[in-house]
Protein backbone atom coordinates (compact mmCIF):
# COMPACT_ATOMS: atom_id res chain seq x y z
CA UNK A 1 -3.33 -10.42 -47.35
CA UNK A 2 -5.83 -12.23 -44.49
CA UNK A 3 -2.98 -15.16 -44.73
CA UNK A 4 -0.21 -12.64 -44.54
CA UNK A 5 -2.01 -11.33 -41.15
CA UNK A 6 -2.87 -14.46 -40.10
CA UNK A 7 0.92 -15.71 -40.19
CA UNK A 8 2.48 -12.25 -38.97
CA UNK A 9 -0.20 -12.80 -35.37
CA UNK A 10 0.90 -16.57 -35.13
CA UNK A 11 4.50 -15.33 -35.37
CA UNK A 12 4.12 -12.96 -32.63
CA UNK A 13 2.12 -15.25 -30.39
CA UNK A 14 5.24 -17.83 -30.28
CA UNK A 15 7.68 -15.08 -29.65
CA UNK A 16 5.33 -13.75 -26.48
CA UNK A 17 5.29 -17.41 -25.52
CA UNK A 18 9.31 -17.54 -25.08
CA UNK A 19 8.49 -14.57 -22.93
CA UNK A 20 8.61 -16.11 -19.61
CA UNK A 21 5.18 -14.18 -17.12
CA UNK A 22 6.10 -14.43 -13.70
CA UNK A 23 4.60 -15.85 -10.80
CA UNK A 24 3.70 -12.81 -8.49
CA UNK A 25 3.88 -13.13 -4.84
CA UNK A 26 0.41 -13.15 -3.94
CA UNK A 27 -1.44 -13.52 -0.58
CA UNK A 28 -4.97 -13.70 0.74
CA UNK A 29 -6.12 -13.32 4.72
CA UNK A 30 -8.65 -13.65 6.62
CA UNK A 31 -8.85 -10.69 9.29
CA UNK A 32 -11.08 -12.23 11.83
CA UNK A 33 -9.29 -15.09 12.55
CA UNK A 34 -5.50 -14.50 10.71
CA UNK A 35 -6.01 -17.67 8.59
CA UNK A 36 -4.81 -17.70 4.88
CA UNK A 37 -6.37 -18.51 2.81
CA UNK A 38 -4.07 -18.44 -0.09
CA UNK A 39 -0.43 -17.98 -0.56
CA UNK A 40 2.21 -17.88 -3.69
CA UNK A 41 5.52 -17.13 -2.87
CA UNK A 42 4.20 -15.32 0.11
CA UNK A 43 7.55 -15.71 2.08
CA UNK A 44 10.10 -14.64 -1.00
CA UNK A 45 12.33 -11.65 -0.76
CA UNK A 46 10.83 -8.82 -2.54
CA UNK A 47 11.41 -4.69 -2.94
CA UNK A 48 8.57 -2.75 -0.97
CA UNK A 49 8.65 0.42 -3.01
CA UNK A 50 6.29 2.33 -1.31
CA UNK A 51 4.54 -0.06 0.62
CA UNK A 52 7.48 1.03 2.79
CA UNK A 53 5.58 3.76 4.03
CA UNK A 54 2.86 1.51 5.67
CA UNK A 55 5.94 1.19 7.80
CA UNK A 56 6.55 4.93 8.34
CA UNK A 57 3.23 5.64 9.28
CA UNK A 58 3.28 2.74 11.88
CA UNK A 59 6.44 4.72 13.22
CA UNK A 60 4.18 7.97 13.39
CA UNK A 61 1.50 6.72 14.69
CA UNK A 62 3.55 4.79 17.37
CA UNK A 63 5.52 8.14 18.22
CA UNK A 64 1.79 10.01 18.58
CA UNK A 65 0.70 7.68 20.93
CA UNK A 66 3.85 7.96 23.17
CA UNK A 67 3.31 11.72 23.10
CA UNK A 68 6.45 12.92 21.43
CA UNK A 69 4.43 14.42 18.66
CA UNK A 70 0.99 15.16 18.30
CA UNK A 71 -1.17 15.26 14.89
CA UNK A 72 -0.95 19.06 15.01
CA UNK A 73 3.14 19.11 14.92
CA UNK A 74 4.37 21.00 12.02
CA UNK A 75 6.16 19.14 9.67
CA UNK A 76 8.33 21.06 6.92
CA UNK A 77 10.01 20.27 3.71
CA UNK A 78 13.66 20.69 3.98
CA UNK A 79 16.10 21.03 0.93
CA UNK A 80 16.64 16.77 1.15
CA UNK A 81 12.93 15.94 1.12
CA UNK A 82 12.46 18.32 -1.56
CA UNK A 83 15.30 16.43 -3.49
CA UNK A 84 13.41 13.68 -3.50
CA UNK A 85 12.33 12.08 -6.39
CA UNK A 86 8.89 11.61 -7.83
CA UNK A 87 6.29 10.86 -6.42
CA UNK A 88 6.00 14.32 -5.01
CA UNK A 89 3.20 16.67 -3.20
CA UNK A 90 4.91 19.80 -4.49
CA UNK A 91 5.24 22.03 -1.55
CA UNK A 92 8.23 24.15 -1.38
CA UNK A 93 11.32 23.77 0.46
CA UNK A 94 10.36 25.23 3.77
CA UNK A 95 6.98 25.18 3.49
CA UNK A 96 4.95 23.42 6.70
CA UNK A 97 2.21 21.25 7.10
CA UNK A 98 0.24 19.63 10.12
CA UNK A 99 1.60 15.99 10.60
CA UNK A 100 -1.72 14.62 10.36
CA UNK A 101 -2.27 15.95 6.39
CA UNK A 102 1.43 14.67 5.99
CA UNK A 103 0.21 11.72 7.25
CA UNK A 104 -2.89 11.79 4.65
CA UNK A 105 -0.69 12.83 1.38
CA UNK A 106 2.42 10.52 2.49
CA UNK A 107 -0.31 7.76 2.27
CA UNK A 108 -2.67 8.87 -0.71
CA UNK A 109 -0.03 10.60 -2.75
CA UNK A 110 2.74 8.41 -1.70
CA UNK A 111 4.67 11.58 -1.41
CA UNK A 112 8.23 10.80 -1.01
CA UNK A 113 9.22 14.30 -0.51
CA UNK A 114 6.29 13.94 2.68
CA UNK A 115 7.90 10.69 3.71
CA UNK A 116 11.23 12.63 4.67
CA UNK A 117 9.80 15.55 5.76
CA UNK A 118 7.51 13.01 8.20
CA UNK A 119 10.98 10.96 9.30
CA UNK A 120 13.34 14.73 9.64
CA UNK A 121 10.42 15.87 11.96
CA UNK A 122 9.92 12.74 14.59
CA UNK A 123 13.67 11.20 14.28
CA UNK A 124 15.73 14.44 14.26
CA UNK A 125 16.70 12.50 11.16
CA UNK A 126 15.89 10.03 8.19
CA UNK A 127 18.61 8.10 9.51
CA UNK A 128 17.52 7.87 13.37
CA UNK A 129 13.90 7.41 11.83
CA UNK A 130 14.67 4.73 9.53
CA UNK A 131 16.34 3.16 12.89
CA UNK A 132 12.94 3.08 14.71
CA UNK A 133 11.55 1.84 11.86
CA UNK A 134 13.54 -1.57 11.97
CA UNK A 135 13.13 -2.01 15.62
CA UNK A 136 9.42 -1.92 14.81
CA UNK A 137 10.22 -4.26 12.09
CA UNK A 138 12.12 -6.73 15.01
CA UNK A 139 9.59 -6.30 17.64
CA UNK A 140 6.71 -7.93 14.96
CA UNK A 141 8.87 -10.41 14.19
CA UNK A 142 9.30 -9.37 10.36
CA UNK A 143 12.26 -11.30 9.70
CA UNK A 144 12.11 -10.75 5.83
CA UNK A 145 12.39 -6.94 6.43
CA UNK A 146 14.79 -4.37 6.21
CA UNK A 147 14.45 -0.63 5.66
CA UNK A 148 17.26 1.60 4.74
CA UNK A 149 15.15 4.63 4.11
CA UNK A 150 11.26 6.04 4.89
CA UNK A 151 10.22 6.59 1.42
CA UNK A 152 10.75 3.52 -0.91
CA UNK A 153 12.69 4.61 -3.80
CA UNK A 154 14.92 1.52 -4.35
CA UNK A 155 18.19 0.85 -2.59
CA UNK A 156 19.06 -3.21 -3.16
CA UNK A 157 19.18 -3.51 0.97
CA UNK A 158 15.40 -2.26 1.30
CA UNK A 159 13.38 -5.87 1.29
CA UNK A 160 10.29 -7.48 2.30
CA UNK A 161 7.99 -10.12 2.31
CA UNK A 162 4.30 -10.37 1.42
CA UNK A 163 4.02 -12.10 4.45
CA UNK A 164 5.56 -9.41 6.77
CA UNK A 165 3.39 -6.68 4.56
CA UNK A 166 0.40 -8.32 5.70
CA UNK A 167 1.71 -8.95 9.20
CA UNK A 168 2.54 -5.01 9.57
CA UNK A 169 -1.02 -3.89 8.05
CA UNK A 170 -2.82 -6.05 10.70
CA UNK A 171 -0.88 -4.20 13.27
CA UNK A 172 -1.38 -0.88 11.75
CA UNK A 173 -5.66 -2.00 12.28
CA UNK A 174 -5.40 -4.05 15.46
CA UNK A 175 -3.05 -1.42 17.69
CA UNK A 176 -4.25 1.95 15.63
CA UNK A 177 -7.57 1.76 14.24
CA UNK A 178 -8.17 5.07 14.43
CA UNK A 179 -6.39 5.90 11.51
CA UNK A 180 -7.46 3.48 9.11
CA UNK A 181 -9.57 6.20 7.30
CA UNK A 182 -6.76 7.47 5.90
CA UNK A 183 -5.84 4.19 4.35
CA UNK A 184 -9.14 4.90 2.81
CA UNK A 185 -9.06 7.68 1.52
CA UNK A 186 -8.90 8.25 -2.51
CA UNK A 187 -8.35 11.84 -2.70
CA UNK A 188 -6.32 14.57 -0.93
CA UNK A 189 -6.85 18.35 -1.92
CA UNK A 190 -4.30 20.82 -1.45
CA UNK A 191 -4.47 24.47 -2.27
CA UNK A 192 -5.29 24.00 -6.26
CA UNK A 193 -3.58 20.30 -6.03
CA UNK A 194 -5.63 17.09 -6.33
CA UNK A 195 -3.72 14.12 -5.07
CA UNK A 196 -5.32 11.06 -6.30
CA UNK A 197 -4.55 7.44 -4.64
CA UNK A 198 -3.48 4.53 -7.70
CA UNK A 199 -5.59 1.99 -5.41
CA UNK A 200 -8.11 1.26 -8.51
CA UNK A 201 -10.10 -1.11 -5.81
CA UNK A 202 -11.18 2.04 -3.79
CA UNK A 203 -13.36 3.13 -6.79
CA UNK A 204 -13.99 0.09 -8.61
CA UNK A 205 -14.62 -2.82 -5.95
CA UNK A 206 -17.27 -2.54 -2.97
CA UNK A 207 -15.82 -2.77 0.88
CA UNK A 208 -12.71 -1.93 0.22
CA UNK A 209 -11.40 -0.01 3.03
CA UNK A 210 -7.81 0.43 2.11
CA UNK A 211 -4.62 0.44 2.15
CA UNK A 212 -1.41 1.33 -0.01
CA UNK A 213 0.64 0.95 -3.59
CA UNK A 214 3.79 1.32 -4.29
CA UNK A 215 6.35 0.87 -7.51
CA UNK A 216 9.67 0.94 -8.09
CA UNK A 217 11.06 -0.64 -11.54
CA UNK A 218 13.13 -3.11 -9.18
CA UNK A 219 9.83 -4.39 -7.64
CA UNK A 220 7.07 -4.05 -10.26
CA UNK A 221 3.24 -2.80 -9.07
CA UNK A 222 2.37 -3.86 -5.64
CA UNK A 223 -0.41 -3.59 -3.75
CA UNK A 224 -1.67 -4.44 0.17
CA UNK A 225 -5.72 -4.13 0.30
CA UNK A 226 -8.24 -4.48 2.87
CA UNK A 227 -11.72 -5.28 1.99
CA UNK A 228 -14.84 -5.76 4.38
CA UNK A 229 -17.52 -7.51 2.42
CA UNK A 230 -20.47 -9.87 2.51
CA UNK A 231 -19.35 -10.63 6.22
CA UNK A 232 -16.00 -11.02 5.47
CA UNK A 233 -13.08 -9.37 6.86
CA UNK A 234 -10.36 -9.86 4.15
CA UNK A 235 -6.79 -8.70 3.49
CA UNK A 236 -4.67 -9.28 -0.09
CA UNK A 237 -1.00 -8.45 -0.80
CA UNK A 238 0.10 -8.66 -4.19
CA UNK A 239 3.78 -7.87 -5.87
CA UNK A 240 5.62 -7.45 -8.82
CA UNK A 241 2.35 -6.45 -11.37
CA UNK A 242 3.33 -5.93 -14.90
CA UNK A 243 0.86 -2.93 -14.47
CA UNK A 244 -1.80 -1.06 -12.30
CA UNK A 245 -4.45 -3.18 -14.15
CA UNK A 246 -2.71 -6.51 -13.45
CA UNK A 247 -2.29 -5.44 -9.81
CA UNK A 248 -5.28 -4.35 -9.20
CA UNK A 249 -7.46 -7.02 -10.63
CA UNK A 250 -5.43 -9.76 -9.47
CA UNK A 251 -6.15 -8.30 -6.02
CA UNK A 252 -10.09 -8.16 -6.81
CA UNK A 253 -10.09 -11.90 -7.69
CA UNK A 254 -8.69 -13.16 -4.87
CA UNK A 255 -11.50 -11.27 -2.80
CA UNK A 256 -13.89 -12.50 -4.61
CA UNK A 257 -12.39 -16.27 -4.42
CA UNK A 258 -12.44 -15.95 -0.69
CA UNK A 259 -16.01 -14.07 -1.01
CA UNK A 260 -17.68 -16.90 -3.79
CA UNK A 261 -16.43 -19.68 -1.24
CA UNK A 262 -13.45 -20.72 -3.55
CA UNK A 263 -10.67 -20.02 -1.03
CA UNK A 264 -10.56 -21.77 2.15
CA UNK A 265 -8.46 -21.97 4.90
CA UNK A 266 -4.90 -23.72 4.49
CA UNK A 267 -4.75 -24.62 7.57
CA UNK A 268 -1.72 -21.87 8.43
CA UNK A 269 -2.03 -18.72 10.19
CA UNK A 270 -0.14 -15.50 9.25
CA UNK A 271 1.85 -15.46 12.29
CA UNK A 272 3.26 -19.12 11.58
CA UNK A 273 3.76 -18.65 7.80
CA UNK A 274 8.06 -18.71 7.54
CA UNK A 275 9.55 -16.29 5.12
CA UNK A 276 11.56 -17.96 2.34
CA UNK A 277 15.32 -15.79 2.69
CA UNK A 278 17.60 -15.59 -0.42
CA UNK A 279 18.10 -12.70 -2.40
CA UNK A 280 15.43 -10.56 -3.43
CA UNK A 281 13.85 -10.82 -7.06
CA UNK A 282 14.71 -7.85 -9.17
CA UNK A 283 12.09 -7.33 -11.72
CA UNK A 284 14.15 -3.78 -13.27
CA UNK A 285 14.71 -5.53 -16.72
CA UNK A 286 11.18 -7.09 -17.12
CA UNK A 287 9.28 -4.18 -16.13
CA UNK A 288 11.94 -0.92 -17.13
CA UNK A 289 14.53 -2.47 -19.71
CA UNK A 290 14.41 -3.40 -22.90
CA UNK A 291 12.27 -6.72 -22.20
CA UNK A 292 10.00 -4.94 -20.64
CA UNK A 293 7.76 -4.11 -23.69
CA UNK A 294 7.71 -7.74 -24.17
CA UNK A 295 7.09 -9.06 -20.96
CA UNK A 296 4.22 -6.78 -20.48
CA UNK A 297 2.51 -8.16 -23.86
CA UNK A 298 3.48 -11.65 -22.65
CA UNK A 299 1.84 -10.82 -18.50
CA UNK A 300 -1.06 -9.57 -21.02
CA UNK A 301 -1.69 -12.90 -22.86
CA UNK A 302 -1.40 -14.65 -19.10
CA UNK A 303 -4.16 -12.60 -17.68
CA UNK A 304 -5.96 -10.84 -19.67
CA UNK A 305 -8.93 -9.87 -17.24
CA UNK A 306 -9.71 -5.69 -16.95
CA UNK A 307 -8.07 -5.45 -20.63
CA UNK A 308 -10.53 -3.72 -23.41
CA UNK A 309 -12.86 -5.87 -24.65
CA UNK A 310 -12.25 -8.73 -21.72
CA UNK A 311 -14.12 -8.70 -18.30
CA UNK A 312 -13.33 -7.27 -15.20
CA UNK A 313 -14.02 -7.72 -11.42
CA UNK A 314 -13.65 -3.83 -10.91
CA UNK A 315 -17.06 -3.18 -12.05
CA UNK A 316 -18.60 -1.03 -9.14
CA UNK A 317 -18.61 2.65 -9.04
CA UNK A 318 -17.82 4.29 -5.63
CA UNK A 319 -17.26 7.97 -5.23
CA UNK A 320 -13.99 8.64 -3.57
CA UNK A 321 -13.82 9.75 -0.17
CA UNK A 322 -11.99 13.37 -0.11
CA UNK A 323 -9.62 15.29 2.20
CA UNK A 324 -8.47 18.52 2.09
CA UNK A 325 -4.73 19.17 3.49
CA UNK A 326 -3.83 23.30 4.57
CA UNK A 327 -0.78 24.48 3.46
CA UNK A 328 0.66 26.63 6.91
CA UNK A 329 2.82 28.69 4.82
CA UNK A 330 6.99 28.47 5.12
CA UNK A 331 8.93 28.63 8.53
CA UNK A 332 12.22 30.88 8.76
CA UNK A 333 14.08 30.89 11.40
CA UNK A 334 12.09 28.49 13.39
CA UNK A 335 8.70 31.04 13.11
CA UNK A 336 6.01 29.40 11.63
CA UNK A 337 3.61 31.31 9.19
CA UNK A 338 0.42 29.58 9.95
CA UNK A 339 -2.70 29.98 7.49
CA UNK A 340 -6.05 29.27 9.50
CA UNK A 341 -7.97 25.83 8.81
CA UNK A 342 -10.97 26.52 6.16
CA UNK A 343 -14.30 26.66 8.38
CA UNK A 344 -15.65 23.83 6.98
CA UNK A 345 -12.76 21.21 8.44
CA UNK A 346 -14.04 19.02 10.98
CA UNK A 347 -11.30 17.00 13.19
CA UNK A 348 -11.74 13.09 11.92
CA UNK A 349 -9.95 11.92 15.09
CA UNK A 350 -12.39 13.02 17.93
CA UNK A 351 -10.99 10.26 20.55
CA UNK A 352 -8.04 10.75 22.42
CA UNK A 353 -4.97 9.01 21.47
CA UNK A 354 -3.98 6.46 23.97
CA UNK A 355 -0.85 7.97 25.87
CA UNK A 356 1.10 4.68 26.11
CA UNK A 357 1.32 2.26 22.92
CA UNK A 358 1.29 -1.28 23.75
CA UNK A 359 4.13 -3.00 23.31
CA UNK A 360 4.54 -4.63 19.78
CA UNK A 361 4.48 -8.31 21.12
CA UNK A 362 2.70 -10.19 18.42
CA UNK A 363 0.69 -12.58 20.86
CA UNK A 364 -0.27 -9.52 22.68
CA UNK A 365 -1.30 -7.39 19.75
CA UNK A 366 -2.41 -9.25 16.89
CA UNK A 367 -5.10 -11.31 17.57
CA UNK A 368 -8.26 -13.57 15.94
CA UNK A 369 -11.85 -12.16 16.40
CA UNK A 370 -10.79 -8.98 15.20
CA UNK A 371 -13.90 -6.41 15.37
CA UNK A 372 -14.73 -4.45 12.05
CA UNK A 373 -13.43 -0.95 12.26
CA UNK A 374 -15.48 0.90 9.49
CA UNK A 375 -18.84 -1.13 9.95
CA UNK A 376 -19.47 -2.12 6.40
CA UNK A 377 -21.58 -5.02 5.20
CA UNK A 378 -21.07 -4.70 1.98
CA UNK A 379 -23.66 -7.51 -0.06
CA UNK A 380 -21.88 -10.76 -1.48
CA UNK A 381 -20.56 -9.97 -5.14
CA UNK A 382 -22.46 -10.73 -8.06
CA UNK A 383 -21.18 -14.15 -9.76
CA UNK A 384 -18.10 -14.19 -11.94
CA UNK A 385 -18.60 -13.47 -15.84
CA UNK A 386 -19.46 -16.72 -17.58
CA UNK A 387 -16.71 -16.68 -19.60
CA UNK A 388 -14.15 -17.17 -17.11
């Protein structure tokens, strides 16, 4: 019987090893000065999911600071965003909510019915939104992006790059730092709904300070993370994980490379790191069809770290920062039913909002020596398991 076993385990180890893994698009930069530090296949075509909406809440925040909206505009579910499909914050069709707790949920929740709701209210239209989002796209010089809607559910002609993802996130800290919070934020209450971020870094790994997930089957788990740490002002983008665990840890160990002095700087900035073109990878059959139960096993066996029983560099335990979103009630015929604001909410934003946005010029806007927004100082990690 022990030889039966023993033959039936090498058998399935040689079929996982004609499983090909895949070599993620990863990418690791330095915030103060826009170095990287490391790159793998940073400038390849790639699906955003919902890493898309990094993009729509650039749009809003852009559209609040030229004064056509304001964090207290109403923003209301209509019958489309409702018809959206999961992941959802499940208000009703017609129901309202301040932009700024869209805002919140669209980027905890990644709330695609929000996401709409969010691009109806400031464009007139998803369409017309979606529009402003690709001339943001053109004026940062994203040339590996294209967005054909505000949400991130897959459509073939909505791409990326890891290397525009990280461009866009700078911008989103450098021009509006006043809403990186909500990039940090791990929970969002609403009524008797607890909206949970899948960002296992905000719990598990010290000075992280954001930012977003996203998944589609077309692009696998991706992730764009901020950490500030031990000095260090860091930023990671990783796509195409086999799973949250993958994604998550591979984006704790290239912190922690940069952090333990084991990734330097190549000697390129972000701004002159060239995007790749071609086609974008579609990774539907390896993580959704019927290889994917094999590919997963195989990504397993590749990198095993945060498995049971193997180590992991999401060892820390951080309480999750809260927020708790009002539901205003449902608006017919253009009258709003407002609810009032509990007593105990306390405005997060307490400076004015610059009335004019500067102009997204990328030597005008993104820039080295780039000052830490949340203040941490988070201690250098401990050293790596030994038996790494």
């Amino acid at each position: 019987m022990f030889l039966v076993r023993r033959l039936a385990l090498a058998m399935s180890l040689a079929l996982l090893s004609l499983v090909p893994t895949w070599a993620n698009p990863l990418l690791l930069v330095d915030r103060s000065n826009l170095q990287v530090l490391y790159a793998q296949e940073a400038g390849a075509s790639w699906h955003p999911a919902s890493l898309t909406k990094l993009m729509t809440a650039y749009v809003a925040f852009e559209e609040i600071a030229n004064g056509n909206v304001t964090l207290d505009t109403p923003v209301t579910i209509s019958r489309k965003a409702f018809n959206q499909a999961p992941s959802k914050s499940g208000l009703a069709v017609d129901s309202s909510i301040s932009l700024k707790d869209a805002l919140y949920i669209l980027i905890v929740k990644s709330a695609n019915d929000v996401a709409v709701a969010i691009a109806e209210t400031i464009g007139g239209s998803e369409e017309l939104f979606v529009a402003k989002m690709n001339d943001v796209a053109r004026r940062m010089g994203l040339t590996g992006s294209h967005f054909v809607n505000s949400h991130g559910l897959h459509d073939p002609a909505q791409v990326t790059t890891a290397r525009d993802l990280a461009v866009l996130s700078l911008y989103i800290e450098q021009t509006f730092p006043q809403y990186m919070p909500m990039f940090g934020t791990g929970v969002v209450n609403l009524g008797k709904t607890r909206m949970e971020s899948n960002n296992g870094l905000l719990e598990g790994f010290a000075g992280t300070t954001g930012m977003k997930t996203g998944y589609v089957c077309a692009s696998g788990l991706n992730l764009v993370a901020t950490v500030d740490r031990g000095g260090r002002q860091l930023l990671a983008v990783v796509l195409g994980g086999s799973s949250g665990r993958e994604r998550n840890e591979r984006a704790a160990e290239l912190f922690l490379n940069a952090l333990n002095g084991r990734a330097n700087p190549t000697g390129q900035t972000i701004l002159n790191m060239a995007n790749s073109g071609g086609a974008p990878t579609d990774m539907r059959q390896m993580i959704c069809g019927k290889e994917a139960a094999d590919y997963v096993k195989a990504q397993e066996a590749a990198y095993p770290i945060g498995l049971k029983g193997q180590p992991s560099y999401l060892t820390d335990e951080i309480v999750l920062s809260e927020y708790r979103a009002v539901d205003l009630g449902r608006v017919r015929n253009n009258i709003a039913l407002p609810r009032p604001r509990p007593a105990t909410h306390v405005p997060m934003f307490s400076a004015p909002v610059p009335a004019v946005v500067e102009s997204a010029n990328i030597e005008d806007v993104l820039r080295p020596g780039l000052t830490t927004a949340s203040g941490l100082n988070v201690p250098m990690p401990r050293p790596r398991p030994a038996d790494l």
